[in-house]
PDB file of N, CA and C in Angstrom:
ATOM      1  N   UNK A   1       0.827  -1.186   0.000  1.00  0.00           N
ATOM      2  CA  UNK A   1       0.000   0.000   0.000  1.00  0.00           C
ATOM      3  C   UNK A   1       0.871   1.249   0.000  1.00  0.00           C
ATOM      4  N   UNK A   2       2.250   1.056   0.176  1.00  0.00           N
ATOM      5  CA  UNK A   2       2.698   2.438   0.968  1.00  0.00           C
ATOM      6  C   UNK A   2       3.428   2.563  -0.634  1.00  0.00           C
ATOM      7  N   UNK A   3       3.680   2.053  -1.425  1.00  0.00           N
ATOM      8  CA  UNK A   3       4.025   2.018  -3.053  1.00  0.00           C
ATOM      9  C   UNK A   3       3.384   2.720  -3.581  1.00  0.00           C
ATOM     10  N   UNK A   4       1.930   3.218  -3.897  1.00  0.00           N
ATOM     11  CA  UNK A   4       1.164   3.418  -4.462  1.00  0.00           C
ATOM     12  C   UNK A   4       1.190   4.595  -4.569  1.00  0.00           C
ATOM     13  N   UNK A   5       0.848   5.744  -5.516  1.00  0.00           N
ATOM     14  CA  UNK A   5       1.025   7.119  -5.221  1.00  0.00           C
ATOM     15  C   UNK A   5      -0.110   7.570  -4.531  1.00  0.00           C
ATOM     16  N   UNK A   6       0.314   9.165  -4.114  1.00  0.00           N
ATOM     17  CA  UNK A   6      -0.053   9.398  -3.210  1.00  0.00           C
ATOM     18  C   UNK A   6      -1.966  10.046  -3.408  1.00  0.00           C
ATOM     19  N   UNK A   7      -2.110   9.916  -4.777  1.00  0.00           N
ATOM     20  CA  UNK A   7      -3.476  10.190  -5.316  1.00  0.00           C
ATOM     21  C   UNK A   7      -4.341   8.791  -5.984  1.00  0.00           C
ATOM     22  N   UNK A   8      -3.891   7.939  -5.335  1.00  0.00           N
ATOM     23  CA  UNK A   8      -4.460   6.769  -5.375  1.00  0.00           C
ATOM     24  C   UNK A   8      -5.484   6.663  -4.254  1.00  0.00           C
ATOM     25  N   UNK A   9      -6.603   5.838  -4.854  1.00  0.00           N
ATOM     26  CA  UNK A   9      -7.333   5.320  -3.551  1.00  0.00           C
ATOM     27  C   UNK A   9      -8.005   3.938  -3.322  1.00  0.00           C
ATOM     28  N   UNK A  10      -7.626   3.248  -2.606  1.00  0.00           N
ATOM     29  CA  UNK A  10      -7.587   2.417  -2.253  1.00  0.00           C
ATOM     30  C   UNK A  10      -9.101   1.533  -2.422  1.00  0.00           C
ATOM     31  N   UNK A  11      -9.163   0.868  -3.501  1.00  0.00           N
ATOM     32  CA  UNK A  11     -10.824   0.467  -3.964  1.00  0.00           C
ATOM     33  C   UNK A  11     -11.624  -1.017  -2.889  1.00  0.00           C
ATOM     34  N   UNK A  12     -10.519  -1.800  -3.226  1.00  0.00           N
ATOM     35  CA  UNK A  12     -11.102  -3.001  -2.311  1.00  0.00           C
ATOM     36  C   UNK A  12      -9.969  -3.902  -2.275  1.00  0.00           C
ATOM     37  N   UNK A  13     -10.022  -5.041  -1.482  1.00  0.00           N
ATOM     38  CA  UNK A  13      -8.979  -5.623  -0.533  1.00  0.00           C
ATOM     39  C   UNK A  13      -9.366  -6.666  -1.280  1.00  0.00           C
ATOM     40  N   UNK A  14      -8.338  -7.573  -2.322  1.00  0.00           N
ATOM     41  CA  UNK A  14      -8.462  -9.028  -2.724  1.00  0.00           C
ATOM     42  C   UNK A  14      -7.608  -9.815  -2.167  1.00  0.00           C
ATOM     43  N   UNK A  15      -7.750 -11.200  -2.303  1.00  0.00           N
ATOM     44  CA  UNK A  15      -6.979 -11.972  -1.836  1.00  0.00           C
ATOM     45  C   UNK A  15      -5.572 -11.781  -2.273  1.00  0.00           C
ATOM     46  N   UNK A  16      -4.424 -11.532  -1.475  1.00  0.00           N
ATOM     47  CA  UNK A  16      -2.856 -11.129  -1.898  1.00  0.00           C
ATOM     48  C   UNK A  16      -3.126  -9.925  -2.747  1.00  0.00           C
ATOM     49  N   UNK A  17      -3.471  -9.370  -2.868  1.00  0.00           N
ATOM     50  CA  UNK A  17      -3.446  -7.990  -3.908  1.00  0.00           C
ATOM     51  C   UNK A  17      -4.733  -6.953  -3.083  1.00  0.00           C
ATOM     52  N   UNK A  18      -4.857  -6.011  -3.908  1.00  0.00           N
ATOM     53  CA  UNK A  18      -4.772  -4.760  -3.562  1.00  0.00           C
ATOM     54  C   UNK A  18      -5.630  -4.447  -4.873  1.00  0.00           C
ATOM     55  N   UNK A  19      -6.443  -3.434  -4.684  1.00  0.00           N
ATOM     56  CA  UNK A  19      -7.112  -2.350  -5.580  1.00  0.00           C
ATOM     57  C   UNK A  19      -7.182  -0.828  -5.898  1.00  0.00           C
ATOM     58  N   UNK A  20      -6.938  -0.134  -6.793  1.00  0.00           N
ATOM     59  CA  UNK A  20      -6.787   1.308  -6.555  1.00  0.00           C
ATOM     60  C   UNK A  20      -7.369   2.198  -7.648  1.00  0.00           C
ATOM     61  N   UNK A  21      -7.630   3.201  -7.184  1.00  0.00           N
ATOM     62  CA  UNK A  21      -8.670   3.505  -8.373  1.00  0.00           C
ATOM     63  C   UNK A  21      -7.790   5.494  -8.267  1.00  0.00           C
ATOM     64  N   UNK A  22      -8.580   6.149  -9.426  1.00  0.00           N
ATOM     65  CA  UNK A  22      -8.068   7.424  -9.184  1.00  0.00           C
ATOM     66  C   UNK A  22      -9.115   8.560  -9.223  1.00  0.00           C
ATOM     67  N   UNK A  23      -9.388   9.841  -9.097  1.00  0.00           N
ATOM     68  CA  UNK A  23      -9.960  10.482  -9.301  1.00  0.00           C
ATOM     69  C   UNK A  23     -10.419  10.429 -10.130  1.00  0.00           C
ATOM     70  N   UNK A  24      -9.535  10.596 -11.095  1.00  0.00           N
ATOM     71  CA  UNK A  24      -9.751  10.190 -12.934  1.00  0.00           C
ATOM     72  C   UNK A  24     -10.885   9.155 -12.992  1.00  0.00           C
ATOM     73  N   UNK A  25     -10.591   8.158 -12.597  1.00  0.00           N
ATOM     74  CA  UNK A  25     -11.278   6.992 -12.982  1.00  0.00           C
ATOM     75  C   UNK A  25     -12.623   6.841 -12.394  1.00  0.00           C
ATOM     76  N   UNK A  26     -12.928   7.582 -11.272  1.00  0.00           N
ATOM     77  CA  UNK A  26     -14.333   7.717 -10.533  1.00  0.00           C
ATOM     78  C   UNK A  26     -15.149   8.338 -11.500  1.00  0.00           C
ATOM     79  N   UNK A  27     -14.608   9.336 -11.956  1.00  0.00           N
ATOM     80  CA  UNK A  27     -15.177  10.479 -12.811  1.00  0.00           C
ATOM     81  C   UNK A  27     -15.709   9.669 -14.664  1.00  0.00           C
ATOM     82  N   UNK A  28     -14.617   8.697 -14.561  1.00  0.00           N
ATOM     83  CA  UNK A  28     -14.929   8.521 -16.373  1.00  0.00           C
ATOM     84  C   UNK A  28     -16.153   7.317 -15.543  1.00  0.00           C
ATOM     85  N   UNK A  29     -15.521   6.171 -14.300  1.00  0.00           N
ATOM     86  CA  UNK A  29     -16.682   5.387 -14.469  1.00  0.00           C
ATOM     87  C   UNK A  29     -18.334   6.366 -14.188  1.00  0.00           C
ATOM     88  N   UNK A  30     -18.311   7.282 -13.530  1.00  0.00           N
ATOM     89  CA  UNK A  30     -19.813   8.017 -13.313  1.00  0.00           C
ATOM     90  C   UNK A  30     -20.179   8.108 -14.926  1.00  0.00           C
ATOM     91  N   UNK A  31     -19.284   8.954 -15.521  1.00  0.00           N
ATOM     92  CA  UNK A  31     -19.820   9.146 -16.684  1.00  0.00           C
ATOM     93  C   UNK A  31     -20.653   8.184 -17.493  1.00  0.00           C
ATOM     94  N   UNK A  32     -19.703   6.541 -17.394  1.00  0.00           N
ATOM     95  CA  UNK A  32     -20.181   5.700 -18.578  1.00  0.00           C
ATOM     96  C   UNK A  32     -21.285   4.769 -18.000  1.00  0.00           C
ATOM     97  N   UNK A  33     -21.464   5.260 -16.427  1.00  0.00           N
ATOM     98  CA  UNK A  33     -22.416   4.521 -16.025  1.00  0.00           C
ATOM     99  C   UNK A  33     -24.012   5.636 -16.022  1.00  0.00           C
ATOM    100  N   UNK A  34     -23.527   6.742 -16.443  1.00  0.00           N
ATOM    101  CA  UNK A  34     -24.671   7.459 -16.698  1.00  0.00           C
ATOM    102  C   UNK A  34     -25.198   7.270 -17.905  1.00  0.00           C
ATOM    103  N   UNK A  35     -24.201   7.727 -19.153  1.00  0.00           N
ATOM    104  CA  UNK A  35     -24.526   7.006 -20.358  1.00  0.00           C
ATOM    105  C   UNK A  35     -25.056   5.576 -20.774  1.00  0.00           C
ATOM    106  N   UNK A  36     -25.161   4.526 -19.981  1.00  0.00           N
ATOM    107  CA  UNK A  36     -25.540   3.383 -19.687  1.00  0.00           C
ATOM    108  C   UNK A  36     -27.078   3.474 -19.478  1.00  0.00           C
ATOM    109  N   UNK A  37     -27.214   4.164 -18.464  1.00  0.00           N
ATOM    110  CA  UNK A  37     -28.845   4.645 -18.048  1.00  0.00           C
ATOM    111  C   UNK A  37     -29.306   5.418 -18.852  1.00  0.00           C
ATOM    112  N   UNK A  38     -28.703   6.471 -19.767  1.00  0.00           N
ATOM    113  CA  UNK A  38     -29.620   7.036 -20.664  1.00  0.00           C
ATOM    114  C   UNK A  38     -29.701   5.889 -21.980  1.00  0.00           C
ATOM    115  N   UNK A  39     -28.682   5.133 -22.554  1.00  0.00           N
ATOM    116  CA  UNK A  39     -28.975   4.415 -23.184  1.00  0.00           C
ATOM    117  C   UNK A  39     -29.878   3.772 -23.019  1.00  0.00           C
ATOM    118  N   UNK A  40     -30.135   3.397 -21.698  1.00  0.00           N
ATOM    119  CA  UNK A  40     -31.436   2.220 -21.861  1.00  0.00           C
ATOM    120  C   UNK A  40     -33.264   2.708 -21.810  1.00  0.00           C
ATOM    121  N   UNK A  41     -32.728   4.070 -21.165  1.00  0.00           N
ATOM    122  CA  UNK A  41     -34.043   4.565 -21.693  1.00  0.00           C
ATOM    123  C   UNK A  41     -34.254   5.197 -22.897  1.00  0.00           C
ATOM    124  N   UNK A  42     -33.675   5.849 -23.621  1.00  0.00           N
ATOM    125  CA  UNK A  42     -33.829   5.745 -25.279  1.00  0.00           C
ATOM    126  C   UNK A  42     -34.368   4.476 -25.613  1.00  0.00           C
ATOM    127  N   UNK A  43     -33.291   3.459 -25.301  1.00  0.00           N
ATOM    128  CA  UNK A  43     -34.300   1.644 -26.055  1.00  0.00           C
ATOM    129  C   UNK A  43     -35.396   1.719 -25.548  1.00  0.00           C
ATOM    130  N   UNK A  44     -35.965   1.787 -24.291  1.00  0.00           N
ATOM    131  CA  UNK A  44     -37.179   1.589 -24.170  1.00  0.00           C
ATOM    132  C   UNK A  44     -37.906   2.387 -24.425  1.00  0.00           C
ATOM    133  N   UNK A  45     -37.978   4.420 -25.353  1.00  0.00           N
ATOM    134  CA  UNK A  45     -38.539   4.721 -25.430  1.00  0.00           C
ATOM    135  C   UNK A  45     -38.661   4.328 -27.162  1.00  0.00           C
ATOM    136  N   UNK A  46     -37.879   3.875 -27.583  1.00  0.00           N
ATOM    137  CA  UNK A  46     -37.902   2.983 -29.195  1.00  0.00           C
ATOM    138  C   UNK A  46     -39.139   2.284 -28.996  1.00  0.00           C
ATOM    139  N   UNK A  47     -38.499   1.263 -27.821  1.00  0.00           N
ATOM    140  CA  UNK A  47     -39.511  -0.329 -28.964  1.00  0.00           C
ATOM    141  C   UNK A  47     -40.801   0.183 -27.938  1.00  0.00           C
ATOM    142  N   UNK A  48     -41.157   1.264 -26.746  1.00  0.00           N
ATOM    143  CA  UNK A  48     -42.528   2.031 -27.064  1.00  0.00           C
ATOM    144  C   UNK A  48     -43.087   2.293 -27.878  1.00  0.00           C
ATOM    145  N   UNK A  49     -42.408   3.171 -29.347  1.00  0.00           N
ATOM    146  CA  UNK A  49     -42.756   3.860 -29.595  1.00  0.00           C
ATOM    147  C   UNK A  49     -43.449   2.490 -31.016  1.00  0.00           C
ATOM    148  N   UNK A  50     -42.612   1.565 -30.853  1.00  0.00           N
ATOM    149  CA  UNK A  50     -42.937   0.590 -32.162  1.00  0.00           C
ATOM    150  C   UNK A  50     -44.212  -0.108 -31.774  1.00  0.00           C
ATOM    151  N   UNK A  51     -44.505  -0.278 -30.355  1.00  0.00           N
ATOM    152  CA  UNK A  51     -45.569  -1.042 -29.562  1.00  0.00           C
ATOM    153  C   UNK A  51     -44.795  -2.050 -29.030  1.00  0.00           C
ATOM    154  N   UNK A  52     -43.685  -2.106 -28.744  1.00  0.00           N
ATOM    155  CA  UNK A  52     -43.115  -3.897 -28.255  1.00  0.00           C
ATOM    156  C   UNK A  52     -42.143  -3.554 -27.285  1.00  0.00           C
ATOM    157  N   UNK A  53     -42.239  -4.308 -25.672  1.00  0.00           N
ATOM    158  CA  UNK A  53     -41.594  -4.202 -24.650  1.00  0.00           C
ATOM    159  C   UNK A  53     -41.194  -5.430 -24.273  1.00  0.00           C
ATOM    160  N   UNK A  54     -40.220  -5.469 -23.939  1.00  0.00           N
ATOM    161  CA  UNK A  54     -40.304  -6.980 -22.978  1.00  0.00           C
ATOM    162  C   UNK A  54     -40.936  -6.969 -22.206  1.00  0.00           C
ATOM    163  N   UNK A  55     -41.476  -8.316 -21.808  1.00  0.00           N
ATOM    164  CA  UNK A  55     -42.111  -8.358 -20.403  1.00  0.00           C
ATOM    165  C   UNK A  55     -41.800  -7.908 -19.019  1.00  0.00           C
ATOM    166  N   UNK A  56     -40.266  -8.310 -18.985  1.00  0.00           N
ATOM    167  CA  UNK A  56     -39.591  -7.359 -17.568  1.00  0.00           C
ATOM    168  C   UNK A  56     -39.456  -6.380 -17.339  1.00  0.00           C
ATOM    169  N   UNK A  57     -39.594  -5.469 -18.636  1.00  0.00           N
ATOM    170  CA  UNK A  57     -39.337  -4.050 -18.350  1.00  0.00           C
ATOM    171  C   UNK A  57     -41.125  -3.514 -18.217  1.00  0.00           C
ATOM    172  N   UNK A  58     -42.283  -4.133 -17.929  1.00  0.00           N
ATOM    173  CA  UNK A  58     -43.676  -3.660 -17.555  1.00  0.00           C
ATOM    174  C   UNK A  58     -44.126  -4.047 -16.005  1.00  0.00           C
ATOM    175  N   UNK A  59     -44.307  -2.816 -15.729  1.00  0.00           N
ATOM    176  CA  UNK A  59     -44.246  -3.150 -13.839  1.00  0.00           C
ATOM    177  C   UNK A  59     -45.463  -4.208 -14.004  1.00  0.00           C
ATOM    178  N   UNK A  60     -45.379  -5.495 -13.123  1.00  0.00           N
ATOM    179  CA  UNK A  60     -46.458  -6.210 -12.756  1.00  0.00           C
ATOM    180  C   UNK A  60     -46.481  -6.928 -13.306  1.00  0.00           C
ATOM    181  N   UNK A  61     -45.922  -7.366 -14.641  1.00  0.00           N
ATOM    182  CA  UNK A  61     -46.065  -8.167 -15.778  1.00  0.00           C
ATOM    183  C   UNK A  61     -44.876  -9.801 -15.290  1.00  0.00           C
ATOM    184  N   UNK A  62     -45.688 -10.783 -15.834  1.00  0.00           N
ATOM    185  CA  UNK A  62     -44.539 -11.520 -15.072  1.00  0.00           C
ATOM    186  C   UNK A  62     -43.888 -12.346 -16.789  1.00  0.00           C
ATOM    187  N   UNK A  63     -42.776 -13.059 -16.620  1.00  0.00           N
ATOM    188  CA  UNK A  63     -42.034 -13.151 -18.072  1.00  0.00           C
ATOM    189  C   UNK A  63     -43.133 -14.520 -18.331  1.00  0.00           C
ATOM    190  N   UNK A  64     -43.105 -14.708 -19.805  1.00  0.00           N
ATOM    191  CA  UNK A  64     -43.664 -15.768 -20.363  1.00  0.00           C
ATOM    192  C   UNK A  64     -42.364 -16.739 -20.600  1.00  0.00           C
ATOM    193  N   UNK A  65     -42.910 -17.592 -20.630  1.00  0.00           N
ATOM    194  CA  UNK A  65     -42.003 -19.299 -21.005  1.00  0.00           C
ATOM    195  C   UNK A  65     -42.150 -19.443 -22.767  1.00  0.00           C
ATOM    196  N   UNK A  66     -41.286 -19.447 -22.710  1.00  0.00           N
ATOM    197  CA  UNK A  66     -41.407 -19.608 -24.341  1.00  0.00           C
ATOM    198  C   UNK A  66     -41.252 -21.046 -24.814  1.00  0.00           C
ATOM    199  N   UNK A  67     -42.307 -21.446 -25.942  1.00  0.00           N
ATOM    200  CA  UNK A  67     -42.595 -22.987 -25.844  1.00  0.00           C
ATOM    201  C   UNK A  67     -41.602 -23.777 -26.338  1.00  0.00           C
ATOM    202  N   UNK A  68     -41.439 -24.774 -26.165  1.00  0.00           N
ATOM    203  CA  UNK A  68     -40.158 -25.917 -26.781  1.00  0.00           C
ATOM    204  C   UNK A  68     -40.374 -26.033 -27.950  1.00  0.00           C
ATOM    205  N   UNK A  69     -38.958 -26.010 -28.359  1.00  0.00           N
ATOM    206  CA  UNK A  69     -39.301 -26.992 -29.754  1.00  0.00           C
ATOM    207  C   UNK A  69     -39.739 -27.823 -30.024  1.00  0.00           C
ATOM    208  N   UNK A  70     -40.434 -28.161 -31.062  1.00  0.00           N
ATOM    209  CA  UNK A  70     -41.467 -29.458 -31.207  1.00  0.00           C
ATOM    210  C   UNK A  70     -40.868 -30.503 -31.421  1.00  0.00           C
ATOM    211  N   UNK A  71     -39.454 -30.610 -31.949  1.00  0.00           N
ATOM    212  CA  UNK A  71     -38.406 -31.806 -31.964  1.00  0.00           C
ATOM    213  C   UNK A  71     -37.815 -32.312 -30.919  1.00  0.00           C
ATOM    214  N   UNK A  72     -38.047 -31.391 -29.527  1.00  0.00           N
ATOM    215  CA  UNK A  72     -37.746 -32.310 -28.499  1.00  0.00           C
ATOM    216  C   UNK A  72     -38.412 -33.461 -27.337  1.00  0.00           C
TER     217      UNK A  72
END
């Protein structure tokens, strides 16, 4: 730990090793985890707009089983 520079921060404790993350890197992961969330609501305001949702993404709705193939 005492290696590490001094703008490092210390992320999580693995077995024999060590984790470290930087300012930098807090900042780009917020970013791409925001872009992540707007991505997915754009898709779902798409296949709204086509009429087609998955089932998981409709509060209350529970998933369908989709039937076997008839060859098995």
């Amino acid at each position: 730990m005492h290696l590490a520079p001094s703008d490092y921060d210390r992320k999580q404790t693995l077995v024999n090793a060590e984790r470290f993350t930087t300012p930098e890197l807090k900042e780009l992961e917020a970013k791409i985890l925001e872009a992540e969330d707007k991505m997915l609501v754009i898709e779902r305001d798409i296949l709204k707009s086509f009429g087609y949702l998955h089932p998981r993404s409709q509060p209350g709705s529970k998933r369908r089983r989709r039937p076997s193939p008839s060859w098995t």
